[in-house]
C-alpha atoms as a PDB file:
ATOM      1  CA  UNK A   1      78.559 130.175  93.478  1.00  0.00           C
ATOM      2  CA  UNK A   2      75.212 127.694  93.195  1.00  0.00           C
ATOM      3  CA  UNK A   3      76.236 126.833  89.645  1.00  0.00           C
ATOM      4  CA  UNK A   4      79.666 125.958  91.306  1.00  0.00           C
ATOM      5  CA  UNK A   5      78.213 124.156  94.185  1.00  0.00           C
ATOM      6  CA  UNK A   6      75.737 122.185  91.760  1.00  0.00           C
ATOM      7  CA  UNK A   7      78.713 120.801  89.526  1.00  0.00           C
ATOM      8  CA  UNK A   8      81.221 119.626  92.561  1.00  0.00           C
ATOM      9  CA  UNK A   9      77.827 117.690  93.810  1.00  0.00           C
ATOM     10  CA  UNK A  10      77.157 116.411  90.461  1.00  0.00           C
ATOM     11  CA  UNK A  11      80.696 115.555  89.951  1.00  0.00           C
ATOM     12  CA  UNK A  12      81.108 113.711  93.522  1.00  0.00           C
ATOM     13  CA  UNK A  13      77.959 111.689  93.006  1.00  0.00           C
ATOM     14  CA  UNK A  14      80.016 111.010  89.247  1.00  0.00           C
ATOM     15  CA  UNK A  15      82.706 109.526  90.938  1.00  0.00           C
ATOM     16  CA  UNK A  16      80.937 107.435  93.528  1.00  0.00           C
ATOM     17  CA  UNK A  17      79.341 106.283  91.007  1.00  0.00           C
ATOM     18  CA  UNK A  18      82.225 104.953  88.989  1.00  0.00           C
ATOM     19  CA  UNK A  19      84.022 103.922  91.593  1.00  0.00           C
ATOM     20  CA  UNK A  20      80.835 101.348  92.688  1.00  0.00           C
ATOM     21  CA  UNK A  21      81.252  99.978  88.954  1.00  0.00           C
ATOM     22  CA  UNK A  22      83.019  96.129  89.324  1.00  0.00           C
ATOM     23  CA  UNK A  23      86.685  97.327  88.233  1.00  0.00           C
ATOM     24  CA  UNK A  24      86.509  99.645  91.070  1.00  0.00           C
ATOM     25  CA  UNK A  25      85.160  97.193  93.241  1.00  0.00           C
ATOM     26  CA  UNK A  26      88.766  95.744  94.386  1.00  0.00           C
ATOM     27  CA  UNK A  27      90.306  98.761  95.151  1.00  0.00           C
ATOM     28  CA  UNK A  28      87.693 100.116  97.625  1.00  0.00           C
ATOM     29  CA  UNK A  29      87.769  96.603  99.539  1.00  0.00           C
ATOM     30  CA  UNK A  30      91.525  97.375  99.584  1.00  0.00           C
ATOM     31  CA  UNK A  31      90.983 100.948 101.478  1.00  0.00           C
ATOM     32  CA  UNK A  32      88.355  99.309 103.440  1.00  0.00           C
ATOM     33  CA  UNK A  33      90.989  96.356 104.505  1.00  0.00           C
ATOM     34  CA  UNK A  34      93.464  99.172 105.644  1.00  0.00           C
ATOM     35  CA  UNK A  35      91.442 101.234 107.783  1.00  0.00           C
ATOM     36  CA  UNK A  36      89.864  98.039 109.347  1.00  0.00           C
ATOM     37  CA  UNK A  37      93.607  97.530 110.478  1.00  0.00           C
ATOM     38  CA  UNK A  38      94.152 100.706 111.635  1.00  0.00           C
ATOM     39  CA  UNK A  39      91.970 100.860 115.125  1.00  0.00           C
ATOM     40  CA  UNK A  40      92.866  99.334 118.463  1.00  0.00           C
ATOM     41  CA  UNK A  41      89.733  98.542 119.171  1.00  0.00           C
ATOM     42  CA  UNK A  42      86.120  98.025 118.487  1.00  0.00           C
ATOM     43  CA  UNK A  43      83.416 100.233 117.796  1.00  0.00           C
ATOM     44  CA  UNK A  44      82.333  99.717 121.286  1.00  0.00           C
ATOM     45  CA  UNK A  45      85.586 100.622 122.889  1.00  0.00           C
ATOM     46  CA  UNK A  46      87.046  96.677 123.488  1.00  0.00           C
ATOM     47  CA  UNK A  47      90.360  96.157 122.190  1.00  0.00           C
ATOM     48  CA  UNK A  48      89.949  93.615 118.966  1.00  0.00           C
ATOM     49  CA  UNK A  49      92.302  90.414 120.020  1.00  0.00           C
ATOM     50  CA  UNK A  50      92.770  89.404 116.480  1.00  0.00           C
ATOM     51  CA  UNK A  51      94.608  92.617 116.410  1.00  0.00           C
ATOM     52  CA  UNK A  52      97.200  91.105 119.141  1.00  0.00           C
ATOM     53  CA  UNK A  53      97.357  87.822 117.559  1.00  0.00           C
ATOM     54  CA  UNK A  54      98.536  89.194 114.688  1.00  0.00           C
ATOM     55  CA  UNK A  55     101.339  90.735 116.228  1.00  0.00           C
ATOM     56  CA  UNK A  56     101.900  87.847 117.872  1.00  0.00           C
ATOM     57  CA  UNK A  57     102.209  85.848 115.190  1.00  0.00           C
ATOM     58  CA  UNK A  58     104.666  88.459 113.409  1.00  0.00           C
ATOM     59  CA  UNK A  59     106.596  88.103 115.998  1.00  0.00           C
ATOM     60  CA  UNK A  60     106.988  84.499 116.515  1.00  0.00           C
ATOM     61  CA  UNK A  61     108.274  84.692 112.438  1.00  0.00           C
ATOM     62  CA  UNK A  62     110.914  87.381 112.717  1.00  0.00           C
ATOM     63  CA  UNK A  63     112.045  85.011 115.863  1.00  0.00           C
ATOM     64  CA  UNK A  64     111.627  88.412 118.384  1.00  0.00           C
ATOM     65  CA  UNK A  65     109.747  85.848 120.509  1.00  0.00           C
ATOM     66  CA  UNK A  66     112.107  82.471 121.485  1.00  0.00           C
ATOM     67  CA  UNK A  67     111.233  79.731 123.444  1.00  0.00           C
ATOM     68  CA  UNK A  68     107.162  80.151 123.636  1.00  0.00           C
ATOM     69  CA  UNK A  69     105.882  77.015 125.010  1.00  0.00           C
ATOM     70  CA  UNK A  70     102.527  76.964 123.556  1.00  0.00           C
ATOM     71  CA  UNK A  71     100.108  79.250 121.271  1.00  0.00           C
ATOM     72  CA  UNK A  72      98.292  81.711 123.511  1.00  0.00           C
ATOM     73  CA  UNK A  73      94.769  80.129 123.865  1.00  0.00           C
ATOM     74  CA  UNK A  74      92.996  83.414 122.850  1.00  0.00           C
ATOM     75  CA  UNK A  75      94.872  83.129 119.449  1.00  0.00           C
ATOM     76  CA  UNK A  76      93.637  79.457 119.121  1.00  0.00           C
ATOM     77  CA  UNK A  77      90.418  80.884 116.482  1.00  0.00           C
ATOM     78  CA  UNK A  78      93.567  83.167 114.565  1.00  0.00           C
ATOM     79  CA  UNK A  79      96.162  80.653 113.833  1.00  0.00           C
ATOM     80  CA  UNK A  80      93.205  77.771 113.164  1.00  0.00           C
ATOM     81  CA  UNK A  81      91.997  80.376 110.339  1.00  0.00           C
ATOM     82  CA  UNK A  82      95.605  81.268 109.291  1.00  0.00           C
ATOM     83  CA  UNK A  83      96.712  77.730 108.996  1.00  0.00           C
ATOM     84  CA  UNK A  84      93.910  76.696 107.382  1.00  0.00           C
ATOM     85  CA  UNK A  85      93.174  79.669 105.365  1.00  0.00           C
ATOM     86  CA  UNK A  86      94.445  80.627 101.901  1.00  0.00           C
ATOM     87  CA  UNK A  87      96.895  83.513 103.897  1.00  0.00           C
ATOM     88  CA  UNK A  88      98.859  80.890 105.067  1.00  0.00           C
ATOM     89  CA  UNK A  89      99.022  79.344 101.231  1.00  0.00           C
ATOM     90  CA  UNK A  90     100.178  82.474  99.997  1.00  0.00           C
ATOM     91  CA  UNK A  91     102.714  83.112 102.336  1.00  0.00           C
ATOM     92  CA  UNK A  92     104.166  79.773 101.805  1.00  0.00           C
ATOM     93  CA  UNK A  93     103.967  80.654  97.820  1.00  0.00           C
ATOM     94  CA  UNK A  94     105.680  84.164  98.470  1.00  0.00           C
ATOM     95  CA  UNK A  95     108.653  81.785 100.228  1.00  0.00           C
ATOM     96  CA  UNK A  96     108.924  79.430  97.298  1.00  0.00           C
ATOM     97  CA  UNK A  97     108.589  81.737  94.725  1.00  0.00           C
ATOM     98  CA  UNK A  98     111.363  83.925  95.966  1.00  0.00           C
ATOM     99  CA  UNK A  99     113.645  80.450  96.964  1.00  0.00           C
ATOM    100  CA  UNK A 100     112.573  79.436  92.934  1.00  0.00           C
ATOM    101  CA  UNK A 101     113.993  82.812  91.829  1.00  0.00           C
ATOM    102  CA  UNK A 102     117.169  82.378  94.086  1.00  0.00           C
ATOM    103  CA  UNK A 103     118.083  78.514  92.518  1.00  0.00           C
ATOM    104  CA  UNK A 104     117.178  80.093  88.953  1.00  0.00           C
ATOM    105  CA  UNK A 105     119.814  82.593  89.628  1.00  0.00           C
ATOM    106  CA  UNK A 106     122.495  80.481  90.875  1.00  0.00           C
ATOM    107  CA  UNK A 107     125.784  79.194  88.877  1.00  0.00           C
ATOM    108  CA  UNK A 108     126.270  76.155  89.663  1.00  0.00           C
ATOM    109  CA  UNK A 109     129.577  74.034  89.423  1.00  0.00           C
ATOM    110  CA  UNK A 110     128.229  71.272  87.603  1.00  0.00           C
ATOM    111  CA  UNK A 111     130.118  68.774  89.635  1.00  0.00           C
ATOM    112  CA  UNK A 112     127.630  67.437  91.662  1.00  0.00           C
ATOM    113  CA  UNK A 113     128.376  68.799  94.616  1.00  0.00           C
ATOM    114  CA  UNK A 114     126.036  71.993  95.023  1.00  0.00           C
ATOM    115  CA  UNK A 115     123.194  70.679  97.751  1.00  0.00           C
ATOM    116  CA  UNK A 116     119.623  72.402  98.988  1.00  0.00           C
ATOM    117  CA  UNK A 117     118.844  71.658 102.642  1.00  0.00           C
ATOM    118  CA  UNK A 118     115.096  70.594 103.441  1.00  0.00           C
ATOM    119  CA  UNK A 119     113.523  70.286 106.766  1.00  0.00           C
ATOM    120  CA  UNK A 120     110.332  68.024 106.602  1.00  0.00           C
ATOM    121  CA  UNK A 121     107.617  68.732 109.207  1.00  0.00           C
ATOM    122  CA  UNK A 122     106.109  71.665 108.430  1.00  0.00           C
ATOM    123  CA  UNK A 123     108.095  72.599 105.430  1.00  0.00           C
ATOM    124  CA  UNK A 124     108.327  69.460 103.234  1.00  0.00           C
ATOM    125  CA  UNK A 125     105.298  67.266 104.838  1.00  0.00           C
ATOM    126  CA  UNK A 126     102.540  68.865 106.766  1.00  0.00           C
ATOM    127  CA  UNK A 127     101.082  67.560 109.491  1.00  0.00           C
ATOM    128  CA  UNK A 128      98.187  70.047 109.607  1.00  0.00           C
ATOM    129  CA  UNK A 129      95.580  66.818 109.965  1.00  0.00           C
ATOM    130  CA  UNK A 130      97.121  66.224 113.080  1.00  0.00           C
ATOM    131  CA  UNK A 131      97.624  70.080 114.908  1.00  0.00           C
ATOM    132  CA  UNK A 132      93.818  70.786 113.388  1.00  0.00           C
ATOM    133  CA  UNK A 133      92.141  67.760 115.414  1.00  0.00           C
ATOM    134  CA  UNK A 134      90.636  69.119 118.865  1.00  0.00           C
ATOM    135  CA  UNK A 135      93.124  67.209 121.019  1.00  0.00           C
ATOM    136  CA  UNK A 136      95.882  69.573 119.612  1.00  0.00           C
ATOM    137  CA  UNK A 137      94.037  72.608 118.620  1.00  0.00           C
ATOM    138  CA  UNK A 138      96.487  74.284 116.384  1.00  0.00           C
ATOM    139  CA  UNK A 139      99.344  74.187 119.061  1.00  0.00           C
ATOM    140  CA  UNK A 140      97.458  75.535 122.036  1.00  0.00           C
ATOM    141  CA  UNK A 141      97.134  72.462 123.874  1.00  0.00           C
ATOM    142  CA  UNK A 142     100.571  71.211 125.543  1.00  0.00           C
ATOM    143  CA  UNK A 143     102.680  68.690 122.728  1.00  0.00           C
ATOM    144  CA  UNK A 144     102.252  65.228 123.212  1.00  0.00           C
ATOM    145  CA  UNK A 145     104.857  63.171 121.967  1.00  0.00           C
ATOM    146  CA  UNK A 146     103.324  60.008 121.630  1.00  0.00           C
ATOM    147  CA  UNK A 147     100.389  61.567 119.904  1.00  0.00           C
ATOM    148  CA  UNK A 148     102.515  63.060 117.480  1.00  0.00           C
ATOM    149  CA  UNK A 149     104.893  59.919 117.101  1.00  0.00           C
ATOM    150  CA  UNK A 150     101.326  57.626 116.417  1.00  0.00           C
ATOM    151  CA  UNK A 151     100.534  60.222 113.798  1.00  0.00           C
ATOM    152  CA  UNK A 152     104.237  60.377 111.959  1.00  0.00           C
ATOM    153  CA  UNK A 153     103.609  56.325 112.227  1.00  0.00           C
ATOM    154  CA  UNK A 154     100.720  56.548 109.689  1.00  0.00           C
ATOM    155  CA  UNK A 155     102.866  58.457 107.036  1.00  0.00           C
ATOM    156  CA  UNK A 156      99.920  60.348 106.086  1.00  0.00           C
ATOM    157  CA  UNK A 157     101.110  63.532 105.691  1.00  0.00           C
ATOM    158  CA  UNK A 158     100.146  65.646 102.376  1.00  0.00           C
ATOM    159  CA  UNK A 159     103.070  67.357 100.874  1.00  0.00           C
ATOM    160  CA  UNK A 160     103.173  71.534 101.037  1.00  0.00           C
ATOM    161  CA  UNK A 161     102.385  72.191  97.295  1.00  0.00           C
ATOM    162  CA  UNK A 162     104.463  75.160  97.243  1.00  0.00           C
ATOM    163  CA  UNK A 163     107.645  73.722  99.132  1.00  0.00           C
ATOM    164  CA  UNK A 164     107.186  70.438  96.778  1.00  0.00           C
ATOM    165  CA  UNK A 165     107.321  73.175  93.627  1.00  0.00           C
ATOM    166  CA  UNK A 166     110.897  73.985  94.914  1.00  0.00           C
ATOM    167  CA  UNK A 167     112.045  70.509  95.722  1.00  0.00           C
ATOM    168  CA  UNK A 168     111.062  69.634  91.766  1.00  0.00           C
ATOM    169  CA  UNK A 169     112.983  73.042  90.434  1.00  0.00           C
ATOM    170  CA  UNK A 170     115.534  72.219  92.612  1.00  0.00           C
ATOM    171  CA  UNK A 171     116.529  68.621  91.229  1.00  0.00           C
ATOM    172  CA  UNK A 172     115.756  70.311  87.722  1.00  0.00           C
ATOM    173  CA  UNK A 173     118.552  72.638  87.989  1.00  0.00           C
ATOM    174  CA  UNK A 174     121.005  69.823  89.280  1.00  0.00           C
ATOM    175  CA  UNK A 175     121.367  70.791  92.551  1.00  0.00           C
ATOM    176  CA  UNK A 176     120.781  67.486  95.299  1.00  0.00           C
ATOM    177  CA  UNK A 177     118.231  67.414  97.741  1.00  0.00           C
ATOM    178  CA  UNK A 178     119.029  66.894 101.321  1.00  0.00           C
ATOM    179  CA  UNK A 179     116.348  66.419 103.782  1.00  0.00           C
ATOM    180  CA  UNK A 180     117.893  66.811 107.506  1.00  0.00           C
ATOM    181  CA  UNK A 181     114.848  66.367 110.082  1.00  0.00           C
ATOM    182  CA  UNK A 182     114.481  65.904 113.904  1.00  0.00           C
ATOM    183  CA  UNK A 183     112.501  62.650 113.807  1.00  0.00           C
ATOM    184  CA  UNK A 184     113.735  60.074 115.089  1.00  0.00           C
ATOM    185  CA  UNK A 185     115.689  57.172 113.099  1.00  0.00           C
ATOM    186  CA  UNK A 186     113.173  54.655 114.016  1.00  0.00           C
ATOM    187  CA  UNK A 187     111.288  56.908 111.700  1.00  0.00           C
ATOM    188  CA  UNK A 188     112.953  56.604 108.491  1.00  0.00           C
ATOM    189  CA  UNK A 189     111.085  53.810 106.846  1.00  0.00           C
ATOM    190  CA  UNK A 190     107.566  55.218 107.229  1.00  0.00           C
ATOM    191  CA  UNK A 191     109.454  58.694 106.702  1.00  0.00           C
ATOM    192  CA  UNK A 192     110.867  57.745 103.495  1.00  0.00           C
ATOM    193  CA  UNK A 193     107.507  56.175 102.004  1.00  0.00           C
ATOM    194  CA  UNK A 194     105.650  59.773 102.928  1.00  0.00           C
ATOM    195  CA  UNK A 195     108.088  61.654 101.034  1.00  0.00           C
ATOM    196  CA  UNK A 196     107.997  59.465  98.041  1.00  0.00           C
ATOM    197  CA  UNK A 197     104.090  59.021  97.865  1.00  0.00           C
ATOM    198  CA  UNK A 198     103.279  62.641  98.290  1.00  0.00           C
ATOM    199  CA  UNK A 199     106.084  63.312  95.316  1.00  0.00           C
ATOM    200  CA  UNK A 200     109.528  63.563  96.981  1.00  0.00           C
ATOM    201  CA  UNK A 201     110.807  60.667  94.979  1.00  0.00           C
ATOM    202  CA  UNK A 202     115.278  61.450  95.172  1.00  0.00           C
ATOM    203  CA  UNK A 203     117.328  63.153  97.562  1.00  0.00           C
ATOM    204  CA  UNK A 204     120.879  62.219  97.894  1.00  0.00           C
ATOM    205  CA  UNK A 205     121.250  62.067 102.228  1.00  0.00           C
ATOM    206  CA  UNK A 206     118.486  61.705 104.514  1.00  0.00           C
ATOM    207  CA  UNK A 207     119.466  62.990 107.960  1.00  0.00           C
ATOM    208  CA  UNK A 208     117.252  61.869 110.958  1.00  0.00           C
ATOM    209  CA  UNK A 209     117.971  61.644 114.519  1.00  0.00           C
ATOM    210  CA  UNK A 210     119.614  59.055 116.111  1.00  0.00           C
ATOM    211  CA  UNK A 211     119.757  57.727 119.534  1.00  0.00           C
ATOM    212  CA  UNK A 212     123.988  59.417 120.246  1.00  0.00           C
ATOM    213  CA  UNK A 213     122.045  62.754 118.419  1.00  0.00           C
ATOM    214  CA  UNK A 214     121.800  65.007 121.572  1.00  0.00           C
ATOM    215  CA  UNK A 215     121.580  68.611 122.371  1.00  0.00           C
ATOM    216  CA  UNK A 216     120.200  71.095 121.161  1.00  0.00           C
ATOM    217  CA  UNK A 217     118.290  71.143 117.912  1.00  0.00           C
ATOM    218  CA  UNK A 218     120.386  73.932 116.965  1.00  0.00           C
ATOM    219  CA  UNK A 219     123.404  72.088 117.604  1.00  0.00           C
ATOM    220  CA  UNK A 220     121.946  68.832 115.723  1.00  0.00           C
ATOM    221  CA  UNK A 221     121.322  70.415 112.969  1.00  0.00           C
ATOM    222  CA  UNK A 222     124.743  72.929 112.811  1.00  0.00           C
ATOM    223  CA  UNK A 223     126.445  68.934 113.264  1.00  0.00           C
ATOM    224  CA  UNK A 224     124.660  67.595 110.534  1.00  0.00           C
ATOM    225  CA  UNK A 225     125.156  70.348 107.941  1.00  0.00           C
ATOM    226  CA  UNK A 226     129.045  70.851 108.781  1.00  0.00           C
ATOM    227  CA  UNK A 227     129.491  66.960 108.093  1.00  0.00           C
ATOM    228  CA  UNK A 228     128.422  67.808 104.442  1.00  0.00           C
ATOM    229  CA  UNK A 229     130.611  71.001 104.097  1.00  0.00           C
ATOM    230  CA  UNK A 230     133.488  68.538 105.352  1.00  0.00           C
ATOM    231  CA  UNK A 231     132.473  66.554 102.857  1.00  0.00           C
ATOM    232  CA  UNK A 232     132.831  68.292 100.276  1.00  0.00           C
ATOM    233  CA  UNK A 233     129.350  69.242  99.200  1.00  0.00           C
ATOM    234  CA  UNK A 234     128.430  73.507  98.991  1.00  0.00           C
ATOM    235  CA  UNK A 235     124.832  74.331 100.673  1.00  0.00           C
ATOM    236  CA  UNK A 236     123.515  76.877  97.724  1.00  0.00           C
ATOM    237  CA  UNK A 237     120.266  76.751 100.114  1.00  0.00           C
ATOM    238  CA  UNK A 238     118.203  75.874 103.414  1.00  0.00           C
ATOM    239  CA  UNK A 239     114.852  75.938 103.821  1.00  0.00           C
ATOM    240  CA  UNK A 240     112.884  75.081 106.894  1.00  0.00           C
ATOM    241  CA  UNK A 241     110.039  76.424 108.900  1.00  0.00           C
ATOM    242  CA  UNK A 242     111.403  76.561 112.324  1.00  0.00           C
ATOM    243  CA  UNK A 243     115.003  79.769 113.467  1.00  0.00           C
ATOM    244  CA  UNK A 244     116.868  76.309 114.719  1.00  0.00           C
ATOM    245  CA  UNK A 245     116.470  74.981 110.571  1.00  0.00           C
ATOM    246  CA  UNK A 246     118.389  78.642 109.717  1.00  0.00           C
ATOM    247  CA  UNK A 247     120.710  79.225 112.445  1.00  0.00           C
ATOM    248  CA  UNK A 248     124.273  78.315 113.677  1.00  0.00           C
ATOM    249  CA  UNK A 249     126.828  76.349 112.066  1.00  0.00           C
ATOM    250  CA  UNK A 250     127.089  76.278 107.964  1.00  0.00           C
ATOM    251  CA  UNK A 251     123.272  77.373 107.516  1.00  0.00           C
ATOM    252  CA  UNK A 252     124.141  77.920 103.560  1.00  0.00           C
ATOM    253  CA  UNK A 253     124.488  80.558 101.399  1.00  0.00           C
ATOM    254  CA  UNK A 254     120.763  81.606 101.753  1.00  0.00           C
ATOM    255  CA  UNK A 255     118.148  80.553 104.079  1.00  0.00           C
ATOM    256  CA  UNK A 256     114.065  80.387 103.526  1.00  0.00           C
ATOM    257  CA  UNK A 257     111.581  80.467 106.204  1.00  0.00           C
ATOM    258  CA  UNK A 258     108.295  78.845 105.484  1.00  0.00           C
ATOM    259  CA  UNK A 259     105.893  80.054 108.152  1.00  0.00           C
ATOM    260  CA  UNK A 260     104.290  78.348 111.282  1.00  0.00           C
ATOM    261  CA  UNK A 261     102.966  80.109 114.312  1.00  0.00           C
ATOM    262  CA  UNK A 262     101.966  76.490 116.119  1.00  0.00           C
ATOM    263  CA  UNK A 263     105.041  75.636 117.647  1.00  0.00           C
ATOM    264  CA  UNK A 264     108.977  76.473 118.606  1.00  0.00           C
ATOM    265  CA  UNK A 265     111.774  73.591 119.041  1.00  0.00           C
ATOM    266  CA  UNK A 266     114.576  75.289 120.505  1.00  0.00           C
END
């Protein structure tokens, strides 16, 4: 019985010890990630917020929560650190890799009439300079239009690497770009020079909202994207980062969501 006790001691302090070597260091951060996750709260008995924000933040992506007005101000820290954090790249590289493998797939009619829908802020152009200044503060401080409209004005905008990556595969396969955005037409100029410097350089309509466009944005956008069906053009794919990019009229034959907990048009 010692002799057995002995060797299951020896052979447990074996195994710790191999599993503290550097290939084993990954995994253990992975079961240490998982049962972080697991508790409601702290080790002092207070609920963790991050815990909420998280499922807040799932649910403003699956669209279970509509019409939020503003990002709750005790997830301010979260989505900062999300937006700004590699999670967010990755998710946004998870999206594009899967839209990528999608377009790949596709057989295309070769007559020039097979179209991918873009949506700009937030998917195409980011305007993460802008919602990270304190004024703004990630979406947790009421919108301000003419804040936002002096920022669009300075066409400054850095591209989404990963959303750019499936623009360029896009145009390589033959299928035409078409942006449709909610900015306004008075827009398009300083609009149009964004795209191209930050590597959108050919699209074959460029959709932005004009002074008879009213409604909904739903509704805009369901108007805009039956006009090319009646046209004659097939949308093979939509990608966008807000439910009103993917929803309602003639939304395509597959829809992308690129993530962004910071605000909600309805």
């Amino acid at each position: 019985m010692r002799s057995f006790a002995f060797l299951f001691l020896f052979s447990t302090m074996v195994a710790v010890a191999l599993a503290s070597t550097s290939d084993n260091v990954e995994a253990i951060s992975q079961v240490v990630e998982i049962h972080r996750l697991r508790p409601q709260t702290g080790t002092a008995g207070h609920r963790v917020p991050q815990l909420d924000c998280l499922s807040w933040r799932l649910a403003v992506e699956t669209n279970n929560l509509q019409n939020w007005k503003l990002v709750p101000s005790a997830c301010e820290n979260y989505v900062g650190h999300y937006m700004l954090g590699k999670q967010y790249r990755h998710d946004c590289e998870f999206v594009a890799k899967t839209a990528i493998e999608y377009a790949k797939g596709l057989k295309l009619s070769g007559d020039g009439k097979d179209v991918w829908v873009f949506d700009i802020d937030e998917t195409t152009l980011s305007n993460m300079p802008y919602y990270a200044r304190s004024d703004v503060a990630f979406g947790a401080i009421p919108y301000n239009n003419t804040k936002f409209n002096a920022w669009v004005a300075e066409g400054k905008a850095p591209s989404i690497p990963s959303i750019l990556r499936v623009y360029k595969t896009v145009l390589s396969l033959g299928i035409k770009p078409v942006f449709i955005t909610g900015t306004r037409e008075n827009f398009r100029n300083v609009r149009i020079a964004n795209l191209k410097k930050v590597g959108y350089s050919n699209w074959i309509k460029l959709v932005l909202k004009g002074e008879n466009d009213t409604g909904s944005a739903v509704e805009f956008k369901s108007s805009k994207r039956t006009e090319l069906v009646k046209a004659g053009y097939r949308i093979v794919g939509n990608i966008g980062d807000q439910w009103t990019d993917l929803i309602g009229e003639n939304v395509g034959a597959r829809t992308f969501k690129v993530p962004d907990p910071m605000y909600y048009i309805s």
